[in-house]
N, C-alpha and C. Protein backbone atom coordinates (compact mmCIF):
# COMPACT_ATOMS: atom_id res chain seq x y z
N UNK A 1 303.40 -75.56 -32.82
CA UNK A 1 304.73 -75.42 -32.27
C UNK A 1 304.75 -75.96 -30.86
N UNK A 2 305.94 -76.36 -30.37
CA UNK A 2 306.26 -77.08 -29.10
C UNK A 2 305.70 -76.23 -28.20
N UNK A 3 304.99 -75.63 -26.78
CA UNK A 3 305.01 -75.13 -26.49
C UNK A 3 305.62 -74.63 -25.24
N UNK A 4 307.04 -75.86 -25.37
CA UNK A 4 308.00 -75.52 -24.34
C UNK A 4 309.37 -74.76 -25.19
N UNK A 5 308.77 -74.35 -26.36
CA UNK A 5 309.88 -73.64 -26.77
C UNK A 5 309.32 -72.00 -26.68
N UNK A 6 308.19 -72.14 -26.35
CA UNK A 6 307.44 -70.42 -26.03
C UNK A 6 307.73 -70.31 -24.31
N UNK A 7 308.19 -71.03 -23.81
CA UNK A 7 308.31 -71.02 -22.29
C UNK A 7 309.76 -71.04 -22.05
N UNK A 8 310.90 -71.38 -22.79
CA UNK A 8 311.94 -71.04 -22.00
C UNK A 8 312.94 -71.73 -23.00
N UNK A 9 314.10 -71.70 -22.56
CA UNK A 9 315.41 -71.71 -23.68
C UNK A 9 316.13 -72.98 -23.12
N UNK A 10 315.71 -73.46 -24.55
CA UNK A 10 316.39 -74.90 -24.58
C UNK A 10 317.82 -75.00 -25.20
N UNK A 11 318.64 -76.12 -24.93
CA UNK A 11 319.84 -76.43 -25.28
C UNK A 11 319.69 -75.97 -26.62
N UNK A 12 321.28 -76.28 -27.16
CA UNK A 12 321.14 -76.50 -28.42
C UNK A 12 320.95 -77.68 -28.72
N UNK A 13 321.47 -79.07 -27.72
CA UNK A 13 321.76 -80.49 -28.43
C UNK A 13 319.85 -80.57 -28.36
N UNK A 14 319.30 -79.80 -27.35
CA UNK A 14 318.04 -80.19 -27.78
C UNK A 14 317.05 -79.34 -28.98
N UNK A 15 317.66 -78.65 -29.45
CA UNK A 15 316.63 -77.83 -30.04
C UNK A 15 317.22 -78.63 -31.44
N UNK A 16 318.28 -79.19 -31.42
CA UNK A 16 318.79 -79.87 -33.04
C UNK A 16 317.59 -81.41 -32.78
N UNK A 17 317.47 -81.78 -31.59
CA UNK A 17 316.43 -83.20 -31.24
C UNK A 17 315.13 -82.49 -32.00
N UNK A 18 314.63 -81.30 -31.75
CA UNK A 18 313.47 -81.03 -32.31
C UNK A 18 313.48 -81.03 -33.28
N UNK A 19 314.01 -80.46 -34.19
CA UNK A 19 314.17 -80.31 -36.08
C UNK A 19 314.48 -81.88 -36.37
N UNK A 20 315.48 -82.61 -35.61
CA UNK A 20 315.64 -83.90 -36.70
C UNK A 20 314.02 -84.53 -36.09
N UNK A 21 313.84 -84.30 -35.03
CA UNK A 21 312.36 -85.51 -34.99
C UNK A 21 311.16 -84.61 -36.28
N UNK A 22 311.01 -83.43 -36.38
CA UNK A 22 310.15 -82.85 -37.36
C UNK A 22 310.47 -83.19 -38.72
N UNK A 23 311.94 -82.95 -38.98
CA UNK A 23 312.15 -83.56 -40.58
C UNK A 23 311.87 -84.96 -40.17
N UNK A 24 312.23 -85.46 -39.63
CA UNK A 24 312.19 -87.22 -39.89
C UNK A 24 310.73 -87.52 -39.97
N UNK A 25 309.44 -87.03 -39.30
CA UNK A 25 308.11 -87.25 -39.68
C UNK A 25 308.07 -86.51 -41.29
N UNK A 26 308.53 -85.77 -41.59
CA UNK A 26 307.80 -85.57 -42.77
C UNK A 26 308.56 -86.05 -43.97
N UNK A 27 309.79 -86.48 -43.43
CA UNK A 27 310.69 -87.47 -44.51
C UNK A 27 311.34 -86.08 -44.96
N UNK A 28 311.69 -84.85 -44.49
CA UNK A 28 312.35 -84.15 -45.26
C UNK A 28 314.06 -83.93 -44.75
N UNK A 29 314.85 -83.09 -45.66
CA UNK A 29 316.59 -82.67 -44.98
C UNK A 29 316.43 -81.40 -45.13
N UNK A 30 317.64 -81.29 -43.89
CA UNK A 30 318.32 -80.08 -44.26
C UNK A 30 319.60 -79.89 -44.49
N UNK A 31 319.45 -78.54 -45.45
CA UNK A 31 320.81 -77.87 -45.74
C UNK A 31 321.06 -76.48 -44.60
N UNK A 32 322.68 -76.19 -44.78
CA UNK A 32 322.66 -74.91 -43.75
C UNK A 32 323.84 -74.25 -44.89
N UNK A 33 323.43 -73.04 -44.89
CA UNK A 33 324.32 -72.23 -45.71
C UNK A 33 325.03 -71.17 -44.83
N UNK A 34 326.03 -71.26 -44.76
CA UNK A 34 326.65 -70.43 -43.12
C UNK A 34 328.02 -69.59 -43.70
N UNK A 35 327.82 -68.14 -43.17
CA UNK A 35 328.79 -67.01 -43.61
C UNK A 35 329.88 -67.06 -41.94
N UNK A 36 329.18 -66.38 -40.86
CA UNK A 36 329.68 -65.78 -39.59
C UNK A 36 330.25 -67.46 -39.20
N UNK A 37 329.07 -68.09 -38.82
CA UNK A 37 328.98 -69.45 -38.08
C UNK A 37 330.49 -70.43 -38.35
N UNK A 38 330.60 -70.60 -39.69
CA UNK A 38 331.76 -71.55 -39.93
C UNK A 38 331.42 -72.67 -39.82
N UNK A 39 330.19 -73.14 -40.19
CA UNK A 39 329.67 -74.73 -39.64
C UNK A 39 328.94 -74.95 -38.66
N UNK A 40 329.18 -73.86 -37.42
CA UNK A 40 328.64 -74.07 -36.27
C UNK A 40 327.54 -75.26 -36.04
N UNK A 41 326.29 -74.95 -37.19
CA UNK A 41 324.83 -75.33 -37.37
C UNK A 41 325.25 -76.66 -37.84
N UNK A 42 325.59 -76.94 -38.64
CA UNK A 42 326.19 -78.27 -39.56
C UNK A 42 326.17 -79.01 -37.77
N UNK A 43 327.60 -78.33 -37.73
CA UNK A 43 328.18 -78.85 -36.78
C UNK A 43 327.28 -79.60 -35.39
N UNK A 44 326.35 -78.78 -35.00
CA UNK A 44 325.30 -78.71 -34.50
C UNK A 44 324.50 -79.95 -34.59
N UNK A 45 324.10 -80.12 -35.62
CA UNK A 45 323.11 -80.65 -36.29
C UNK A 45 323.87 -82.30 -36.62
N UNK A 46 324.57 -82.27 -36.73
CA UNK A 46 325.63 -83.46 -37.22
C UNK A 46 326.46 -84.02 -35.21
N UNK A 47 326.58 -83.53 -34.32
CA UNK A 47 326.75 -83.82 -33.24
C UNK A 47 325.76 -85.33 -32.73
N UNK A 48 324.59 -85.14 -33.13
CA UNK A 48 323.15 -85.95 -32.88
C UNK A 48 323.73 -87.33 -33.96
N UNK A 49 323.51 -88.59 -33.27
CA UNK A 49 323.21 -89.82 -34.11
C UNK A 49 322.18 -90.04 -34.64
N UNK A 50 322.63 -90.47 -36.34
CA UNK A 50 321.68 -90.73 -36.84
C UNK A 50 321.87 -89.45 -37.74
N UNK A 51 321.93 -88.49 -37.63
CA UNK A 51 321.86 -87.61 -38.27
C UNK A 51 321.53 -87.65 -39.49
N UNK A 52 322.36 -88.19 -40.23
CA UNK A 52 322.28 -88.25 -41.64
C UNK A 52 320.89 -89.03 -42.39
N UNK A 53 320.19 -89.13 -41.22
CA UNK A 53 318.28 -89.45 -41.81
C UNK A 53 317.49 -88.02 -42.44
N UNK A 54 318.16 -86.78 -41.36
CA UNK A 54 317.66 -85.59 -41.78
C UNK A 54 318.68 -84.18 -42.09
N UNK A 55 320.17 -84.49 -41.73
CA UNK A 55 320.71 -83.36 -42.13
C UNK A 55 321.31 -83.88 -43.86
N UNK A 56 321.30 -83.07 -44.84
CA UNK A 56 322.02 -83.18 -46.48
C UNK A 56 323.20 -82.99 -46.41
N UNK A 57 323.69 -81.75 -46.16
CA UNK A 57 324.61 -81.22 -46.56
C UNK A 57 324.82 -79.57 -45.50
N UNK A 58 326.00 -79.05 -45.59
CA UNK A 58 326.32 -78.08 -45.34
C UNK A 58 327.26 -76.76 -46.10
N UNK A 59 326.85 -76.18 -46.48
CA UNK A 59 327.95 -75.18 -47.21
C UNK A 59 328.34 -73.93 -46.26
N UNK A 60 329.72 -73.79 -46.15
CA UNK A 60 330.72 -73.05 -45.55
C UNK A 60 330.94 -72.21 -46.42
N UNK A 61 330.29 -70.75 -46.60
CA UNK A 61 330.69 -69.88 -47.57
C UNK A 61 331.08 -69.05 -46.82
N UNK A 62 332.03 -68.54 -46.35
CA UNK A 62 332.84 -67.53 -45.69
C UNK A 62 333.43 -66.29 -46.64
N UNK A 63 333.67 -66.02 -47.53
CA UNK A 63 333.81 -65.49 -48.57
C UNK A 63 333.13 -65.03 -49.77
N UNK A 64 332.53 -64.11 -49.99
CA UNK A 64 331.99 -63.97 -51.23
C UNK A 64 331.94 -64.73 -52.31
N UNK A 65 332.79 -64.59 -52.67
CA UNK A 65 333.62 -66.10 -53.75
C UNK A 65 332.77 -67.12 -53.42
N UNK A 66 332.73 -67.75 -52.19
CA UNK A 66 332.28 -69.00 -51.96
C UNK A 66 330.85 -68.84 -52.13
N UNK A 67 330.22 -67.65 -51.50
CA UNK A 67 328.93 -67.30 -51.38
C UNK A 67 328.18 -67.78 -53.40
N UNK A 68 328.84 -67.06 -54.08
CA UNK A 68 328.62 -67.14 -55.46
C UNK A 68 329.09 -68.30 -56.10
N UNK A 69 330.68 -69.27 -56.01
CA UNK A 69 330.02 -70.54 -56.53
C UNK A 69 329.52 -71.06 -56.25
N UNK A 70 329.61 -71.38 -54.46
CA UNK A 70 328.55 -72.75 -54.31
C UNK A 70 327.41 -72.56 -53.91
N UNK A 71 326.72 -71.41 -54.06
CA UNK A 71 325.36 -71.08 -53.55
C UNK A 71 324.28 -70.01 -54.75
N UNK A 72 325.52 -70.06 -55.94
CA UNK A 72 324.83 -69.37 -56.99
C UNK A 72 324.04 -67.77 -56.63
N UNK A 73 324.72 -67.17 -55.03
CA UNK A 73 324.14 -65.83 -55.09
C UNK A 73 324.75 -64.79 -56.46
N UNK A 74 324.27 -63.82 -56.39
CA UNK A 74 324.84 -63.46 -57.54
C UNK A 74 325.94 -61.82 -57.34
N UNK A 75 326.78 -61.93 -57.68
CA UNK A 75 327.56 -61.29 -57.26
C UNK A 75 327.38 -59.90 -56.79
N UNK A 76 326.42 -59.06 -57.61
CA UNK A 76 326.05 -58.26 -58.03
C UNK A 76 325.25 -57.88 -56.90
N UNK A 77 324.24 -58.77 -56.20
CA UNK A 77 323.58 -58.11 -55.07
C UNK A 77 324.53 -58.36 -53.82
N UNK A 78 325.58 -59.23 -53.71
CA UNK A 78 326.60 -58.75 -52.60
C UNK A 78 327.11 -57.79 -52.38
N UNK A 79 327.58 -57.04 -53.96
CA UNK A 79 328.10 -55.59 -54.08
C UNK A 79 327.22 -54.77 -54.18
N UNK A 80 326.06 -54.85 -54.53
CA UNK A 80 324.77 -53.69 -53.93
C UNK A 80 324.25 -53.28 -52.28
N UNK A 81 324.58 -54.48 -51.96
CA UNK A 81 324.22 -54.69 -50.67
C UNK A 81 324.68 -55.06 -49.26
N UNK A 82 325.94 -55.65 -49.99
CA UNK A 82 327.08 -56.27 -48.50
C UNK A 82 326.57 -57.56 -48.37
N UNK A 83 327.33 -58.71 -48.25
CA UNK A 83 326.84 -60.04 -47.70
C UNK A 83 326.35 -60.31 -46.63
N UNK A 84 326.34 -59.29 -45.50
CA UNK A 84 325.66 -59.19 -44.84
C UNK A 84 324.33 -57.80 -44.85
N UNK A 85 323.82 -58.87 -45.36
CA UNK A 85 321.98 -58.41 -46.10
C UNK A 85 320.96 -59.52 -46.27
N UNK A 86 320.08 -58.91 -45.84
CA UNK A 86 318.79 -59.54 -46.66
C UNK A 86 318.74 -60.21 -47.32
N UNK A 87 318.93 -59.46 -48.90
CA UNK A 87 318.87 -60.19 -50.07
C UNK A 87 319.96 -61.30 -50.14
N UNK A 88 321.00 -61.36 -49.57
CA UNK A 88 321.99 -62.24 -49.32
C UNK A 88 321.91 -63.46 -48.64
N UNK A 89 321.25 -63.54 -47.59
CA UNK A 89 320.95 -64.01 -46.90
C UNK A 89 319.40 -65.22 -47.20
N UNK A 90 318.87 -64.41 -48.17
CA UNK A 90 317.72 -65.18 -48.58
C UNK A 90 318.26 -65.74 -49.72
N UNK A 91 319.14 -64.85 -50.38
CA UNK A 91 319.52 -65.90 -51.70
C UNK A 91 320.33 -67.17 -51.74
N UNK A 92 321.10 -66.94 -50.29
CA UNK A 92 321.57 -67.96 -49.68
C UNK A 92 320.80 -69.28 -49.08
N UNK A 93 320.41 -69.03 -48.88
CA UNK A 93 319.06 -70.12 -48.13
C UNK A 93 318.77 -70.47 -49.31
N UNK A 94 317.95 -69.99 -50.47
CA UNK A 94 317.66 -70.28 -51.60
C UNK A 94 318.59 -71.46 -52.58
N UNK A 95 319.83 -70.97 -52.65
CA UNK A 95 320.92 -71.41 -53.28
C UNK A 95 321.37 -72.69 -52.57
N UNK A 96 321.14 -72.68 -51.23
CA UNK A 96 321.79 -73.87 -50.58
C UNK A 96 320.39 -74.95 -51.08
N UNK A 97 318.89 -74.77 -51.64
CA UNK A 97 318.31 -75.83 -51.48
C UNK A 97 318.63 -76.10 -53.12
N UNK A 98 318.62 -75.21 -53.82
CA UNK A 98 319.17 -75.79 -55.07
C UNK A 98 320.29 -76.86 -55.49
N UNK A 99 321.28 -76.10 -54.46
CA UNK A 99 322.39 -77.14 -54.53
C UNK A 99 322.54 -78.38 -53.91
N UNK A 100 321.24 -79.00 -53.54
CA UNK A 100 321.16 -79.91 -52.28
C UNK A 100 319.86 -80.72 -52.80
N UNK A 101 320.08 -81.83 -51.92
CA UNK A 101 318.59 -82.57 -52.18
C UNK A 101 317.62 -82.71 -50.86
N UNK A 102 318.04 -81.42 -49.96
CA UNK A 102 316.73 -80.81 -48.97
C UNK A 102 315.52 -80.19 -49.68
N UNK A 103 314.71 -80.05 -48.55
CA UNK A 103 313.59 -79.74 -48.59
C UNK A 103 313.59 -78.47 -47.74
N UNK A 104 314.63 -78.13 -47.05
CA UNK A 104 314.89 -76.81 -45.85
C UNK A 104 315.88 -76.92 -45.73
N UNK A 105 316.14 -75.12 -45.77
CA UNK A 105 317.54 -74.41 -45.23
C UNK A 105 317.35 -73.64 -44.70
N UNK A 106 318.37 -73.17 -44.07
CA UNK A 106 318.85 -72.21 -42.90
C UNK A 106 320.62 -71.43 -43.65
N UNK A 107 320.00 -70.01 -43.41
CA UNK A 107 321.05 -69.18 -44.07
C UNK A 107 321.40 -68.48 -42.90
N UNK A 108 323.01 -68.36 -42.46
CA UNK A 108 323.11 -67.28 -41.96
C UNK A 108 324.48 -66.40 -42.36
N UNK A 109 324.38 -64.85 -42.26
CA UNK A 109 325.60 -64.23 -42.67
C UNK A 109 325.55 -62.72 -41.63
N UNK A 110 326.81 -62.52 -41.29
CA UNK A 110 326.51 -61.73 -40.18
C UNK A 110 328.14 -61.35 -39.96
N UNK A 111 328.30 -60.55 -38.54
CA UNK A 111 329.38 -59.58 -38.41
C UNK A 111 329.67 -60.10 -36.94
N UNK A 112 331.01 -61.23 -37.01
CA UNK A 112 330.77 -61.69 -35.55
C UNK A 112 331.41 -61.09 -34.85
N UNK A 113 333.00 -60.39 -35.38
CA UNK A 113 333.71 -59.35 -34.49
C UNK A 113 335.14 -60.59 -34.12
N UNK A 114 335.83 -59.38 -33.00
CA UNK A 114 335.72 -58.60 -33.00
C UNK A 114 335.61 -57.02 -33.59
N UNK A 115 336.06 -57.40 -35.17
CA UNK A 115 336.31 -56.42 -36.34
C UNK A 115 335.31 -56.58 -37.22
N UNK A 116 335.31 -55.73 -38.04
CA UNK A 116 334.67 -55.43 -39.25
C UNK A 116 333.06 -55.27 -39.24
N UNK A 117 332.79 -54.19 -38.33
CA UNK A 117 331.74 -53.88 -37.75
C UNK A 117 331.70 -52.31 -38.51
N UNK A 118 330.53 -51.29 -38.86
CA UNK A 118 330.14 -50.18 -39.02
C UNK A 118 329.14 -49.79 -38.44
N UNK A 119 329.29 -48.26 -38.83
CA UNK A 119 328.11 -48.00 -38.26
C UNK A 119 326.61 -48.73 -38.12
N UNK A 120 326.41 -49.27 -39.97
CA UNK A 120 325.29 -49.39 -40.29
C UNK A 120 325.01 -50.89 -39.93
N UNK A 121 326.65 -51.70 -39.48
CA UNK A 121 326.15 -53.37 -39.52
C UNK A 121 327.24 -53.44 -38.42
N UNK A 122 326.89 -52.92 -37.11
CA UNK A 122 327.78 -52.98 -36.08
C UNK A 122 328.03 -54.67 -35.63
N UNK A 123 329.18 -54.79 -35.52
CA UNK A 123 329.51 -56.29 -34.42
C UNK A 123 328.13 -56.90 -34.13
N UNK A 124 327.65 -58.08 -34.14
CA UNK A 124 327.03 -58.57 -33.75
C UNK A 124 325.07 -58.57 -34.79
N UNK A 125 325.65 -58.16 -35.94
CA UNK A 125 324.55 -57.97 -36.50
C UNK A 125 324.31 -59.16 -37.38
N UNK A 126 323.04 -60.35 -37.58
CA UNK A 126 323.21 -61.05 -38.62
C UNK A 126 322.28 -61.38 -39.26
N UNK A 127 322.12 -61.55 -40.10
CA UNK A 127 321.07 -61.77 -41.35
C UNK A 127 320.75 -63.50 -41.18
N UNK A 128 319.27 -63.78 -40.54
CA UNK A 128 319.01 -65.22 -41.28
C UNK A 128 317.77 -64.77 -42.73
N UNK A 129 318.56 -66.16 -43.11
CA UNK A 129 317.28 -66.74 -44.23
C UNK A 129 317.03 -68.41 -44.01
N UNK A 130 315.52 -68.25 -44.17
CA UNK A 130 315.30 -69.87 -44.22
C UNK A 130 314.55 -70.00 -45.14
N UNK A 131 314.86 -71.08 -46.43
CA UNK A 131 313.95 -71.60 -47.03
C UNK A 131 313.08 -73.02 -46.81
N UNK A 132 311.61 -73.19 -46.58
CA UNK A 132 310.95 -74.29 -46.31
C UNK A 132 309.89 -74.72 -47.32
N UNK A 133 309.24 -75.44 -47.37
CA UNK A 133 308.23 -75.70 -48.61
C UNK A 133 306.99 -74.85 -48.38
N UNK A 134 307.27 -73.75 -47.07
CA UNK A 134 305.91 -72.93 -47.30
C UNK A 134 306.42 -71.31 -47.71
N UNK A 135 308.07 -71.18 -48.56
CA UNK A 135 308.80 -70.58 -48.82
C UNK A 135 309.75 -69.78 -48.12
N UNK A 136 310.41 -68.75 -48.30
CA UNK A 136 311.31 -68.18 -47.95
C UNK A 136 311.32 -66.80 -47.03
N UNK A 137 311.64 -66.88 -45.91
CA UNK A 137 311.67 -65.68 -44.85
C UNK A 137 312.87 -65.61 -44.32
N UNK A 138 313.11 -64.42 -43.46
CA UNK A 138 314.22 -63.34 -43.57
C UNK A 138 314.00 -62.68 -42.21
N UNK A 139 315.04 -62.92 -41.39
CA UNK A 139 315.25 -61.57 -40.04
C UNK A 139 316.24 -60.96 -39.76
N UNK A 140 316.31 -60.17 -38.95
CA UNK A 140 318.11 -59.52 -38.36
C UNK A 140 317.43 -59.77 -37.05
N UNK A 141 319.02 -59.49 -36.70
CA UNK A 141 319.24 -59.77 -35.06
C UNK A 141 320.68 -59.27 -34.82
N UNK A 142 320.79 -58.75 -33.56
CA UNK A 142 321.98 -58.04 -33.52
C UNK A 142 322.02 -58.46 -31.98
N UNK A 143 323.45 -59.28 -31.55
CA UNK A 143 323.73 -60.11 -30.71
C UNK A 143 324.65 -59.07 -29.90
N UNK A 144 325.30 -59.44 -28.82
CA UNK A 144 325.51 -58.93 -27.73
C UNK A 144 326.84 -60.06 -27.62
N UNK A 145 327.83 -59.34 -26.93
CA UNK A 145 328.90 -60.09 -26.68
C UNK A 145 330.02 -60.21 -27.20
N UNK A 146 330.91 -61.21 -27.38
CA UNK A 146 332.24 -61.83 -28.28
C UNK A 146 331.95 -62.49 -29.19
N UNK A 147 333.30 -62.92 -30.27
CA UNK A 147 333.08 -63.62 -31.32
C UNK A 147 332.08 -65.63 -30.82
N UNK A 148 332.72 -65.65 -29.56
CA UNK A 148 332.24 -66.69 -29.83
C UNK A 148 330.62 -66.93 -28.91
N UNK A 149 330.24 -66.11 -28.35
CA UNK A 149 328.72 -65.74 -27.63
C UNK A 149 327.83 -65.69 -29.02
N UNK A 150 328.67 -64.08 -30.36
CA UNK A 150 327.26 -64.16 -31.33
C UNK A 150 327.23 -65.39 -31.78
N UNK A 151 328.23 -65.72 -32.26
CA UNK A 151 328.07 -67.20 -32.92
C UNK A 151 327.11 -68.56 -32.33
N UNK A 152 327.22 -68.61 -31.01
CA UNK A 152 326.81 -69.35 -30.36
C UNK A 152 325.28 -68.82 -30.61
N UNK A 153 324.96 -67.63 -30.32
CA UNK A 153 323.49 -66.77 -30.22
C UNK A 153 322.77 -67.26 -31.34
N UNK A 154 323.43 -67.17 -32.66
CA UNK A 154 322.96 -67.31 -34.05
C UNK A 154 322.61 -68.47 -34.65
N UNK A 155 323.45 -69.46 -33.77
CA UNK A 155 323.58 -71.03 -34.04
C UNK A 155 321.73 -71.45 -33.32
N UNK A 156 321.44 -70.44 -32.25
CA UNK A 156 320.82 -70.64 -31.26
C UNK A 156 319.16 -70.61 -31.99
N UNK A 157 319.65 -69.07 -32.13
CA UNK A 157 318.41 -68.38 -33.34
C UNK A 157 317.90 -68.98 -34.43
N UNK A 158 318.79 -69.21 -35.25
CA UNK A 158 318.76 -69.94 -36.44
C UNK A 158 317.71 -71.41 -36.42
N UNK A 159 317.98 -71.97 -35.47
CA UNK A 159 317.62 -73.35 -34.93
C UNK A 159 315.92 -73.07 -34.42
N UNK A 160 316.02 -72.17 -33.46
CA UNK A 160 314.78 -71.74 -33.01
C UNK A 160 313.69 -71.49 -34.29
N UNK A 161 314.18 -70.14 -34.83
CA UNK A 161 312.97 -69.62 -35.75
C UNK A 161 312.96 -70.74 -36.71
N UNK A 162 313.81 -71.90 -37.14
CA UNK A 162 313.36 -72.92 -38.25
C UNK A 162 312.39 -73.84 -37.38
N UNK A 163 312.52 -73.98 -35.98
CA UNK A 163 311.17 -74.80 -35.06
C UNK A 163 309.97 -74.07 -35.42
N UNK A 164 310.24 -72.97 -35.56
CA UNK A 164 308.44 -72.14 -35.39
C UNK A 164 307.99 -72.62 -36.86
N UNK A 165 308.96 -72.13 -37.96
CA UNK A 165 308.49 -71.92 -39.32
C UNK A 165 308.03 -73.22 -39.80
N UNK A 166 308.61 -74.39 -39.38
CA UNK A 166 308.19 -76.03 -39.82
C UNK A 166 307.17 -76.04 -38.82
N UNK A 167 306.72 -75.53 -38.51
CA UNK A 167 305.32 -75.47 -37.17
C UNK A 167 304.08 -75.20 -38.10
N UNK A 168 304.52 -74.40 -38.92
CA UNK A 168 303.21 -73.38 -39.92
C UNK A 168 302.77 -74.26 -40.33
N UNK A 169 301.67 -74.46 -40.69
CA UNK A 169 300.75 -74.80 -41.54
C UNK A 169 301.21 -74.26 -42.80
N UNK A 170 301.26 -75.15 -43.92
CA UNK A 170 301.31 -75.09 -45.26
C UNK A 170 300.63 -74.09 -45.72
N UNK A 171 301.29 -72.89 -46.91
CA UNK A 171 299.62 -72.25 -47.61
C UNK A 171 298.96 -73.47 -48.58
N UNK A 172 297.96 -73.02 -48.74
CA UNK A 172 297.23 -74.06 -49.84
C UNK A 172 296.00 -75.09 -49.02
């Protein structure tokens, strides 16, 4: 891993420079499967020229509905669990590489506010998933601020922990 990303907080236009120069050595894309964000990451990621060497595609599932056709989660663990979950969140990541001809995704689904916050998934809480070819992992994070700070935070996050995870060494 870079080890100016263990030392201090980089842009976003630069932390999207890091992922496209990493996919572009290994010839791989990405997908972003986005609940809270609205594109943000796409958006993000698609700002940079050239782009389209390493970003695929983007899916905007804002809705359950959307979550389940175009990402094949399955309905059933949204309503077990809330779309903002875990299992949601990974099945998302999951679903976006199916539906895509990446090699890595980035899931996020979360509670940006100012409404529709609870006890248990207050404002600012969000679920990533990323799937990579050394498989699929999962965090929360619970952001601080307004609708448009978490968003920004998550866009931030999201970007970051996919630098570390394309860092890993392969199993095998």
């Amino acid at each position: 891993m870079p080890e100016i990303l263990l030392n201090q907080e980089l842009s976003t236009q630069a932390l999207c420079g890091l992922v496209a120069n990493f996919l572009c050595n290994k010839q791989w894309m990405l997908a972003t499967a986005e609940s809270c964000t609205g594109g943000l990451i796409a958006a993000a990621c698609t700002d940079l020229a050239g782009s389209s060497v390493w970003f695929e595609r983007g899916f905007v599932t804002y809705s359950n509905a959307a979550k389940t056709e175009l990402l094949s989660v399955d309905a059933a663990l949204i309503e077990c669990h809330g779309a903002v979950s875990e299992p949601v969140a990974r099945a998302m990541a999951v679903g976006a590489l199916a539906h895509s001809r990446a090699q890595v995704a980035v899931a996020v689904t979360g509670v940006a506010g100012p409404g529709g916050g609870s006890p248990e998934k207050p404002v600012g809480t969000v679920w990533f998933g990323w799937a990579t070819p050394a498989g699929v992992s999962s965090e929360v994070q619970h952001f601080g601020g307004d609708r448009a700070a978490i968003r920004q935070a998550t866009v931030r996050h999201a970007l970051t922990r996919l630098l570390q995870q394309l860092a890993q060494p392969l199993p095998g």
